[in-house]
Protein backbone atom coordinates (compact mmCIF):
# COMPACT_ATOMS: atom_id res chain seq x y z
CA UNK A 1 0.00 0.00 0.00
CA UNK A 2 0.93 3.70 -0.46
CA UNK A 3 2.59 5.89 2.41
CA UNK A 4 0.74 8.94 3.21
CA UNK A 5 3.96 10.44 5.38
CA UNK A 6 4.76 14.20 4.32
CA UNK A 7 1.70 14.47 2.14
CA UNK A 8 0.79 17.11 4.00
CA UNK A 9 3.70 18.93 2.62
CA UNK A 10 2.29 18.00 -0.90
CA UNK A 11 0.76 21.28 -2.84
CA UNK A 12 -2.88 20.91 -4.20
CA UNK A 13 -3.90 21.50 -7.98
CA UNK A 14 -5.87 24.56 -6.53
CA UNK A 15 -2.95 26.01 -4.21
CA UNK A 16 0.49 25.66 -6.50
CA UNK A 17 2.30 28.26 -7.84
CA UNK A 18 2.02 28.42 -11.45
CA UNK A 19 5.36 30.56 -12.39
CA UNK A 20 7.05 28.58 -14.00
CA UNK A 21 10.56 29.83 -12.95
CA UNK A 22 9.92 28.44 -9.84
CA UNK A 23 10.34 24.81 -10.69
CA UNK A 24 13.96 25.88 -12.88
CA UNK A 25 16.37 22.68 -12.29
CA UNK A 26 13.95 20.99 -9.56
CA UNK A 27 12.40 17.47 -9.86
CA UNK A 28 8.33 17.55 -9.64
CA UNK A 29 6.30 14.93 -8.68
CA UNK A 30 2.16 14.85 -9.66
CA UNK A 31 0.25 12.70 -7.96
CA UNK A 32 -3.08 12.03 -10.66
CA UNK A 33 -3.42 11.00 -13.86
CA UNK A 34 -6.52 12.94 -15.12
CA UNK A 35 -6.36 16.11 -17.18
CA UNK A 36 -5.35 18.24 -14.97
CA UNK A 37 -1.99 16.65 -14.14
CA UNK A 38 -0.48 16.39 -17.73
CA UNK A 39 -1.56 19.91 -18.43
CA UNK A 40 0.52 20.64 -15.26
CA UNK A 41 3.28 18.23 -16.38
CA UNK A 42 3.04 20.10 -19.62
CA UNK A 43 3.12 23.22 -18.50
CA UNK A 44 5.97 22.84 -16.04
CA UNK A 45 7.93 20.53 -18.75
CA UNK A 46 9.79 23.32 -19.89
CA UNK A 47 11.28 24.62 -16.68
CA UNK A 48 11.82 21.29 -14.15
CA UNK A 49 14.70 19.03 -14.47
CA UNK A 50 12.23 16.15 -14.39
CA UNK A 51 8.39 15.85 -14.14
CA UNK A 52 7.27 12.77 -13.05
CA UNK A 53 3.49 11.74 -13.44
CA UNK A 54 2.50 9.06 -10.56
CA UNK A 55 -1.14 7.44 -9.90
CA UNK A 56 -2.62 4.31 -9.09
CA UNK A 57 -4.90 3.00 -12.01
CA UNK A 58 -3.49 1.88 -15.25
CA UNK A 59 -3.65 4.22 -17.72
CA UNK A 60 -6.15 3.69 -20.75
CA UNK A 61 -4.81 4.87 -24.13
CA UNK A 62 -7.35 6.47 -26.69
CA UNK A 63 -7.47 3.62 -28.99
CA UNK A 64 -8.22 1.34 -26.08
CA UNK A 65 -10.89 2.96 -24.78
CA UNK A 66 -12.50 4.75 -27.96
CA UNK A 67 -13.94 3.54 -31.17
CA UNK A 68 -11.02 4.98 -33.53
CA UNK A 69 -13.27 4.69 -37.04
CA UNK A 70 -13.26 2.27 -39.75
């Protein structure tokens, strides 16, 4: 199971700062996999050493979980 020590230490989607200068040359973890936290990763991509995208449900691609035509 997952360890919740020093989450409370952990900055919310609704709290962050979004300069990205800030992040220049650190390593950022987001916790979530919805929208929200690849338009974070995204948008802090440029700036952090490393972005790293954590959560606990497998990930469903587009063409896995939409009808792609034909």
């Amino acid at each position: 199971m997952f360890s919740t020590i020093g989450i409370e230490l952990a900055e919310t989607y609704a709290s962050h700062d979004l300069t990205p200068e800030k992040y220049n040359n650190k390593t950022v973890l987001i916790i979530g996999g919805g929208n929200s936290a690849f338009e974070t990763a995204n948008h802090l991509s440029g700036n952090a050493a490393i972005v790293h995208v954590t959560f606990k449900k497998r990930m469903k691609f587009a063409w896995n979980s939409h009808y792609v035509g034909k």
